[in-house]
Protein backbone atom coordinates (compact mmCIF):
# COMPACT_ATOMS: atom_id res chain seq x y z
CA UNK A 1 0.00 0.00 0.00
CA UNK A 2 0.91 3.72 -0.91
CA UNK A 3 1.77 5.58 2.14
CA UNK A 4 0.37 9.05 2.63
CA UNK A 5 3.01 11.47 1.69
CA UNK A 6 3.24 8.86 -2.03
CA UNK A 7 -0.28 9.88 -2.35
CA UNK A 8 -0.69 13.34 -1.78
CA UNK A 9 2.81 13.73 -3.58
CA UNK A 10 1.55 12.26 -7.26
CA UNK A 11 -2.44 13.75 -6.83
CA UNK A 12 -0.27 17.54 -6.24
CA UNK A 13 1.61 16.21 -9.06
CA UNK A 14 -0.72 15.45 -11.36
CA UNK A 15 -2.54 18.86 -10.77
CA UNK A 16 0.17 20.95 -11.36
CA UNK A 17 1.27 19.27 -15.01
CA UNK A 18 -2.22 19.47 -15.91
CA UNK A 19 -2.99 23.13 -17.01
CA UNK A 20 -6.61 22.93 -16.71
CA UNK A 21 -6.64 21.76 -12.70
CA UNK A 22 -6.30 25.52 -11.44
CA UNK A 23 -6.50 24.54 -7.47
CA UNK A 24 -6.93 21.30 -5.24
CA UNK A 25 -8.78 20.82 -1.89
CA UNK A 26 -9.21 17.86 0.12
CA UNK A 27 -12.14 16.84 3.07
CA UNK A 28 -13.17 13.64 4.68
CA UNK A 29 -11.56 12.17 7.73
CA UNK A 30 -7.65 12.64 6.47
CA UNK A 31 -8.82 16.56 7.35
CA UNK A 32 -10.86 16.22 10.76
CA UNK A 33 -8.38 16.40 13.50
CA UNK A 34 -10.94 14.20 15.66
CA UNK A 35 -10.45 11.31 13.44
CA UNK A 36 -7.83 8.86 14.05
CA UNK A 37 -6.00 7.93 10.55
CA UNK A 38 -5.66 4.26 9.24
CA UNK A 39 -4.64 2.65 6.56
CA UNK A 40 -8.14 2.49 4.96
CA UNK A 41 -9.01 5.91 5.01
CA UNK A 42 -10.43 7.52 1.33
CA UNK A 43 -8.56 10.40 0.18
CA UNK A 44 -11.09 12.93 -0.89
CA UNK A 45 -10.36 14.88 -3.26
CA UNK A 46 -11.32 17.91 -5.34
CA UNK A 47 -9.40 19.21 -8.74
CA UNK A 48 -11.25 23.08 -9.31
CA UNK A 49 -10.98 22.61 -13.22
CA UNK A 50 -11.18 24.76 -16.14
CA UNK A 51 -13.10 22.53 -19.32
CA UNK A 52 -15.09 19.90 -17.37
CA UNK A 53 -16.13 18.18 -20.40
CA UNK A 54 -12.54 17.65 -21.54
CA UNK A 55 -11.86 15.12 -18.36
CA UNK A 56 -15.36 13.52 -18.12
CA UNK A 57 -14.73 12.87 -22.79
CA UNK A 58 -11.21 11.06 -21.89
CA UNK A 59 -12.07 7.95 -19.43
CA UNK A 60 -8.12 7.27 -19.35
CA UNK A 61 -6.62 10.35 -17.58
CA UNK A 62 -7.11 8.63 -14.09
CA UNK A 63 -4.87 6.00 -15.33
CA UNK A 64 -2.10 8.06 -13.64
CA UNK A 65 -3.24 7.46 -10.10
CA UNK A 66 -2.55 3.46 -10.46
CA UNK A 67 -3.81 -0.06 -11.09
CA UNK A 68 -7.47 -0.15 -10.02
CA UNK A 69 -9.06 -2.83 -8.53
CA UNK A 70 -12.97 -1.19 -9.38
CA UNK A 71 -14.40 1.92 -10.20
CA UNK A 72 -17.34 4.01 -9.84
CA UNK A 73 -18.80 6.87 -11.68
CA UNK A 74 -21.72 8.08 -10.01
CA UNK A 75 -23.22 11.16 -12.72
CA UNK A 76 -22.09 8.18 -15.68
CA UNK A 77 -24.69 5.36 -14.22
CA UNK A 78 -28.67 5.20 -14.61
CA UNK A 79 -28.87 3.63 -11.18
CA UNK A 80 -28.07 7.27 -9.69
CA UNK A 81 -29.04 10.46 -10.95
CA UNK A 82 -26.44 12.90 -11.22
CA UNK A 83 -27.20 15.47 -8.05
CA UNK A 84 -24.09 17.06 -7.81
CA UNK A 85 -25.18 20.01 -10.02
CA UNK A 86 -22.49 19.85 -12.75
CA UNK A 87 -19.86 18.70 -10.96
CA UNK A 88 -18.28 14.68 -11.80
CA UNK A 89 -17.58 12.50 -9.59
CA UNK A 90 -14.57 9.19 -9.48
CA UNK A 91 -14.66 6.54 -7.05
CA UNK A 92 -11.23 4.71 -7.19
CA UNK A 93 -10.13 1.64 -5.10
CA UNK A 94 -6.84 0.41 -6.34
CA UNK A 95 -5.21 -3.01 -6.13
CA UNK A 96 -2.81 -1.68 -3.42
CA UNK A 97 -5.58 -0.98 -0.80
CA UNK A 98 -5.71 2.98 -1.43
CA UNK A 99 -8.90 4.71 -2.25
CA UNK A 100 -8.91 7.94 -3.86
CA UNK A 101 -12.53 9.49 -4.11
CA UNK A 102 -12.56 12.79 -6.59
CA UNK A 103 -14.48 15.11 -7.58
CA UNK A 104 -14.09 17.27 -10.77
CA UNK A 105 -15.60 21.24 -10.32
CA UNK A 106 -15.49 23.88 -12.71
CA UNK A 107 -13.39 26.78 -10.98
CA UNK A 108 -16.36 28.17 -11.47
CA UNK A 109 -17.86 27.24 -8.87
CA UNK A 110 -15.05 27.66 -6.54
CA UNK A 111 -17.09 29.84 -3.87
CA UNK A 112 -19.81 26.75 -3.72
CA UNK A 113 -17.59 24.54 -3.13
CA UNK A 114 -15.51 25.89 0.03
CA UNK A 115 -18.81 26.81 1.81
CA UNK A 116 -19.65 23.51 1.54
CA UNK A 117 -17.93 21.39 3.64
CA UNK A 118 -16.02 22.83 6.91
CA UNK A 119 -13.47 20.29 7.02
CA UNK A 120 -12.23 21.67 3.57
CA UNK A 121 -8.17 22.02 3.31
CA UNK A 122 -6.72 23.99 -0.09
CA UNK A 123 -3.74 21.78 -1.13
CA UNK A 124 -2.92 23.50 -4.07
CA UNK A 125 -4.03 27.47 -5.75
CA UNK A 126 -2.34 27.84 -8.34
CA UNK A 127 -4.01 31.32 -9.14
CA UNK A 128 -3.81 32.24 -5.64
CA UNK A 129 -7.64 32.76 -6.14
CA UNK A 130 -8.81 31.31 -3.35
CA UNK A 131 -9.62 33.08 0.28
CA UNK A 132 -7.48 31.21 3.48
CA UNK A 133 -9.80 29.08 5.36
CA UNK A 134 -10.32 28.19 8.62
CA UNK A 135 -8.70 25.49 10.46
CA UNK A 136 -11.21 22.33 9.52
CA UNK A 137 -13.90 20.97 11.75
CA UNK A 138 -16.31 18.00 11.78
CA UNK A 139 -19.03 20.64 13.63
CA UNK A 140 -21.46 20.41 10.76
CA UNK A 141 -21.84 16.49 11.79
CA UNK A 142 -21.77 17.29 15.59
CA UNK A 143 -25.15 15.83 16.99
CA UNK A 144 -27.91 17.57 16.87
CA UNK A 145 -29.97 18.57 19.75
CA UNK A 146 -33.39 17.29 19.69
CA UNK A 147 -36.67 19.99 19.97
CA UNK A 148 -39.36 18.00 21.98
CA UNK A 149 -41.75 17.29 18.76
CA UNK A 150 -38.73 15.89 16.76
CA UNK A 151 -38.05 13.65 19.93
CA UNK A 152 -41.65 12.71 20.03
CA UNK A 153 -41.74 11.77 16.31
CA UNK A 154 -39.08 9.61 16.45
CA UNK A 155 -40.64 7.58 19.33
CA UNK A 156 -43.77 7.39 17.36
CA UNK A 157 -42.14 6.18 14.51
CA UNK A 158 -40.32 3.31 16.47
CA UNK A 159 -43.27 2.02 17.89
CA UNK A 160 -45.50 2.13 14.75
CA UNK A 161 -43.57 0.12 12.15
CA UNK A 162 -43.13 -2.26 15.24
CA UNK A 163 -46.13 -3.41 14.13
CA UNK A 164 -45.39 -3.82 10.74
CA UNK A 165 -42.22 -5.84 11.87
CA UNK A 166 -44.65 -8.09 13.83
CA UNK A 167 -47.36 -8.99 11.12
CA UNK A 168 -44.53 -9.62 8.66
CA UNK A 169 -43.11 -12.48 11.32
CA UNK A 170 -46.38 -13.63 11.72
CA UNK A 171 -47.00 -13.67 7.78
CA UNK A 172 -44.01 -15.49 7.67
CA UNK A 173 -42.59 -13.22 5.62
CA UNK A 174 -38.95 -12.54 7.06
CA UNK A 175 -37.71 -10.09 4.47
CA UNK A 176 -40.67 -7.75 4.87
CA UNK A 177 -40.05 -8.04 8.51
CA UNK A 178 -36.29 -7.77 8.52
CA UNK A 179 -36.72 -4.74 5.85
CA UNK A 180 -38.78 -2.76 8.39
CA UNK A 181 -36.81 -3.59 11.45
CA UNK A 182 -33.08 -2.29 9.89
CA UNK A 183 -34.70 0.46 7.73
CA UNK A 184 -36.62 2.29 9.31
CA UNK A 185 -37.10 1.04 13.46
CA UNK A 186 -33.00 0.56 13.57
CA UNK A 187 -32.66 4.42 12.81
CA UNK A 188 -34.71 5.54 15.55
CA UNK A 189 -32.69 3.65 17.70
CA UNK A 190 -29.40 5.23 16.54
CA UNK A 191 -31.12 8.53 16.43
CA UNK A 192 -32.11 8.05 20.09
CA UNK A 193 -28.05 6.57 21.22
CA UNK A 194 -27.21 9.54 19.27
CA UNK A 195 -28.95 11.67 21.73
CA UNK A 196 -27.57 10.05 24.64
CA UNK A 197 -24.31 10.99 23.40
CA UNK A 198 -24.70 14.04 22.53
CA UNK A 199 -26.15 14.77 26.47
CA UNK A 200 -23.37 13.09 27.50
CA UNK A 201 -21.13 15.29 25.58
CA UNK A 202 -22.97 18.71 25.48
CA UNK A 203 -23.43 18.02 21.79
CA UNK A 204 -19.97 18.46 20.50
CA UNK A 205 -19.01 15.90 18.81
CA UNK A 206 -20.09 13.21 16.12
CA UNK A 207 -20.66 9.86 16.29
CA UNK A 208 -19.34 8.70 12.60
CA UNK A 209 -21.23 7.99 9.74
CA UNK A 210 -23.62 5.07 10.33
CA UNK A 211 -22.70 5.49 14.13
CA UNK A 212 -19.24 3.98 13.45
CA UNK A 213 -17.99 5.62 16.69
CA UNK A 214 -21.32 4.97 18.97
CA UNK A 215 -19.14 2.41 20.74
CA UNK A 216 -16.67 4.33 22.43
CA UNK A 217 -19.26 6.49 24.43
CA UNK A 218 -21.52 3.20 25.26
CA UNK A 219 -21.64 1.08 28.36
CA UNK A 220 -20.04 -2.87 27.38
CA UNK A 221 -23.59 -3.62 28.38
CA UNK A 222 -25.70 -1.38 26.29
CA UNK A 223 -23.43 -2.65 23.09
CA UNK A 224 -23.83 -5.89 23.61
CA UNK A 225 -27.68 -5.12 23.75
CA UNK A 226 -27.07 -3.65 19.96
CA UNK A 227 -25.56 -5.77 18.50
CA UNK A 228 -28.14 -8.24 19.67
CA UNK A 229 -30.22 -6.11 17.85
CA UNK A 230 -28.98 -7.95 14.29
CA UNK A 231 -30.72 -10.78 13.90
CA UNK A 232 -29.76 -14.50 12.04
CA UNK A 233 -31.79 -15.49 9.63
CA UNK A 234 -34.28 -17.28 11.42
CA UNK A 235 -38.33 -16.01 12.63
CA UNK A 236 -37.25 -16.11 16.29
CA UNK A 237 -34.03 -14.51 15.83
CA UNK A 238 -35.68 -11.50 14.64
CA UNK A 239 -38.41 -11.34 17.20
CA UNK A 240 -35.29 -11.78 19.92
CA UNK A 241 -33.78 -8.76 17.99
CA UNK A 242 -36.95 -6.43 18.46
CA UNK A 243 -37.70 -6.98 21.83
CA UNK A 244 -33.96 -6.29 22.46
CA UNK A 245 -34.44 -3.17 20.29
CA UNK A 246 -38.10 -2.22 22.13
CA UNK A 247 -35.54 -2.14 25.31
CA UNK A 248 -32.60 -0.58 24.66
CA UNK A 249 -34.76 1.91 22.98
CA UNK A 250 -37.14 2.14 25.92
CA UNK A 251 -33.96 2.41 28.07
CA UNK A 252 -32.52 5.58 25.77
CA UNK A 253 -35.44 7.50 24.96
CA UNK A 254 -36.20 7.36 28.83
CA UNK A 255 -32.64 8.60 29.48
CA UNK A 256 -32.99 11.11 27.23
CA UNK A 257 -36.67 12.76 27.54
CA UNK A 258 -35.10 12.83 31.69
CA UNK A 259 -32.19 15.09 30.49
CA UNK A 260 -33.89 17.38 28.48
CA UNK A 261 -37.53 17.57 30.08
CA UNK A 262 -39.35 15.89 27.69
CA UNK A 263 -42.12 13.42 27.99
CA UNK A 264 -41.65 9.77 26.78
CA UNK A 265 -45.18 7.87 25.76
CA UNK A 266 -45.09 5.33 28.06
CA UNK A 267 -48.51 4.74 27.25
CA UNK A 268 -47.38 3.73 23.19
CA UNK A 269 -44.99 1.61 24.89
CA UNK A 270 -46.71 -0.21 26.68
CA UNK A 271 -49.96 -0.80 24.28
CA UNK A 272 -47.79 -1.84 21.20
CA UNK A 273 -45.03 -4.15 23.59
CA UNK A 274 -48.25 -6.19 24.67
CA UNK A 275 -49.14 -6.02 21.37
CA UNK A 276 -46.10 -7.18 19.52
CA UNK A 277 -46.07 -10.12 22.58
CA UNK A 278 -49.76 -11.24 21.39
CA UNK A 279 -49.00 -11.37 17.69
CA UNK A 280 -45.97 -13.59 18.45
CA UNK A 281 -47.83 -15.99 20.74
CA UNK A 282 -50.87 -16.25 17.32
CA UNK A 283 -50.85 -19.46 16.19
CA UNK A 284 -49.90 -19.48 12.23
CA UNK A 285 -54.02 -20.18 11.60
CA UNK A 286 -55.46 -17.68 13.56
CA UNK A 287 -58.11 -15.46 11.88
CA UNK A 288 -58.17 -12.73 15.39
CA UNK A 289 -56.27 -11.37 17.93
């Protein structure tokens, strides 16, 4: 594998032998100073181009950055609109373990693009066009305080497609079930640890994408209550899982709505847990409750 300062050294490289890359910036967790760096981490990248279409018409001007191992061009597939206005996007793992993930803007819009991201770091200006930043920061990704409706929403949300989880075990339809457990009840839950962090913490810090650092702020016994939370593939493994995830969630949300003087609806919790209980006791033939 490449080491850093082999990186950084051939993307400057590239950009300043190539006339029409006028700056480069880099974000992502090589710029947050609360991240710690490993070997796996993406280096992403921006080129601030003049003649967009010039790169995006020539598929082999990447070649430069190595042997890869499999590519993605986001704005080139069907599967997923373009939605980065313009701008063209290259995913690039390479056969040595490095990842480089770049985007192409047109200089243009050079003033969109810093405002964009806070953890933003100019590597290159050629023109000198560019204003000096800030020192980065991941505070745009900082948890969010909760108002009491939002809180309240996201209880009701957890307890409703319950329900849904339930009558697709029933059905015996495990993907249905499985689809609304991890969808849409498993991000309530992180929402809610979220919270609990972020009281914990006065709200200043994130917890990763996907909650990738949840674990270093939770007890060893509330982890090991999520990650009983993911199921095998089996009818009562996922039942286990949402009772676990009715608890841990009760056991959050109640944490939470204590801190910051909101009221948790006991009352929903306590009608749909009964509930969910009665629908897994049904026999497979029954025609009522």
């Amino acid at each position: 594998m490449r080491s850093e300062q082999e990186m950084m050294e051939l993307i400057l490289h590239v950009a300043r032998q190539d006339e029409r890359v006028r700056a480069v910036g880099m974000n992502g967790s090589r710029t947050n100073p609360n991240v710690l760096k490993d070997m796996f981490q993406d280096y992403d990248i921006v080129y601030l181009v003049t003649d967009i279409d010039s790169f995006i018409q020539d598929p082999h001007w990447i070649d430069v950055f190595g042997e890869r191992l499999i590519m993605q061009m986001p704005e080139a597939m069907s599967m997923f609109p373009p939605d980065l206005g313009g701008w063209f996007s290259y995913l690039m793992q390479f056969e040595d373990g490095t990842r480089i993930d770049m985007i192409l803007i047109p200089i243009e819009d050079k003033d969109k693009y810093l405002q964009d991201n806070k953890l933003t770091v100019i590597l290159l200006d050629k023109d000198q066009a560019l204003p000096e930043l800030p020192s980065p920061t991941d505070e745009d990704y900082w948890v969010k305080r909760p108002s009491a409706l939002y809180f309240a929403d996201c209880c009701n949300e957890f307890w409703w497609v319950c329900t849904y989880v339930a009558k697709g075990l029933w059905r015996q339809e495990i993907l249905f079930a499985q689809e609304h457990l991890h969808s849409i009840v498993r991000p309530m839950l992180m929402k809610m640890l979220s919270w609990k962090v972020g009281i914990e913490t006065d709200f200043s810090l994130s917890v990763g994408k996907c909650g990738k650092y949840l674990k270093a702020y939770m007890t060893d016994g509330a982890w090991n209550k999520l990650m009983a939370t993911y199921p095998n593939g089996t009818y009562d493994g996922v039942w286990n899982a949402l009772f676990t995830m009715c608890g841990l969630f009760r056991e959050t949300a109640l944490f939470v709505a204590d801190r910051l003087g909101f009221e948790y609806p006991m009352e929903d919790d306590r009608k749909v847990t009964a509930y969910l209980e009665r629908v897994r006791q049904l026999p497979a033939d029954a025609t009522t409750m």
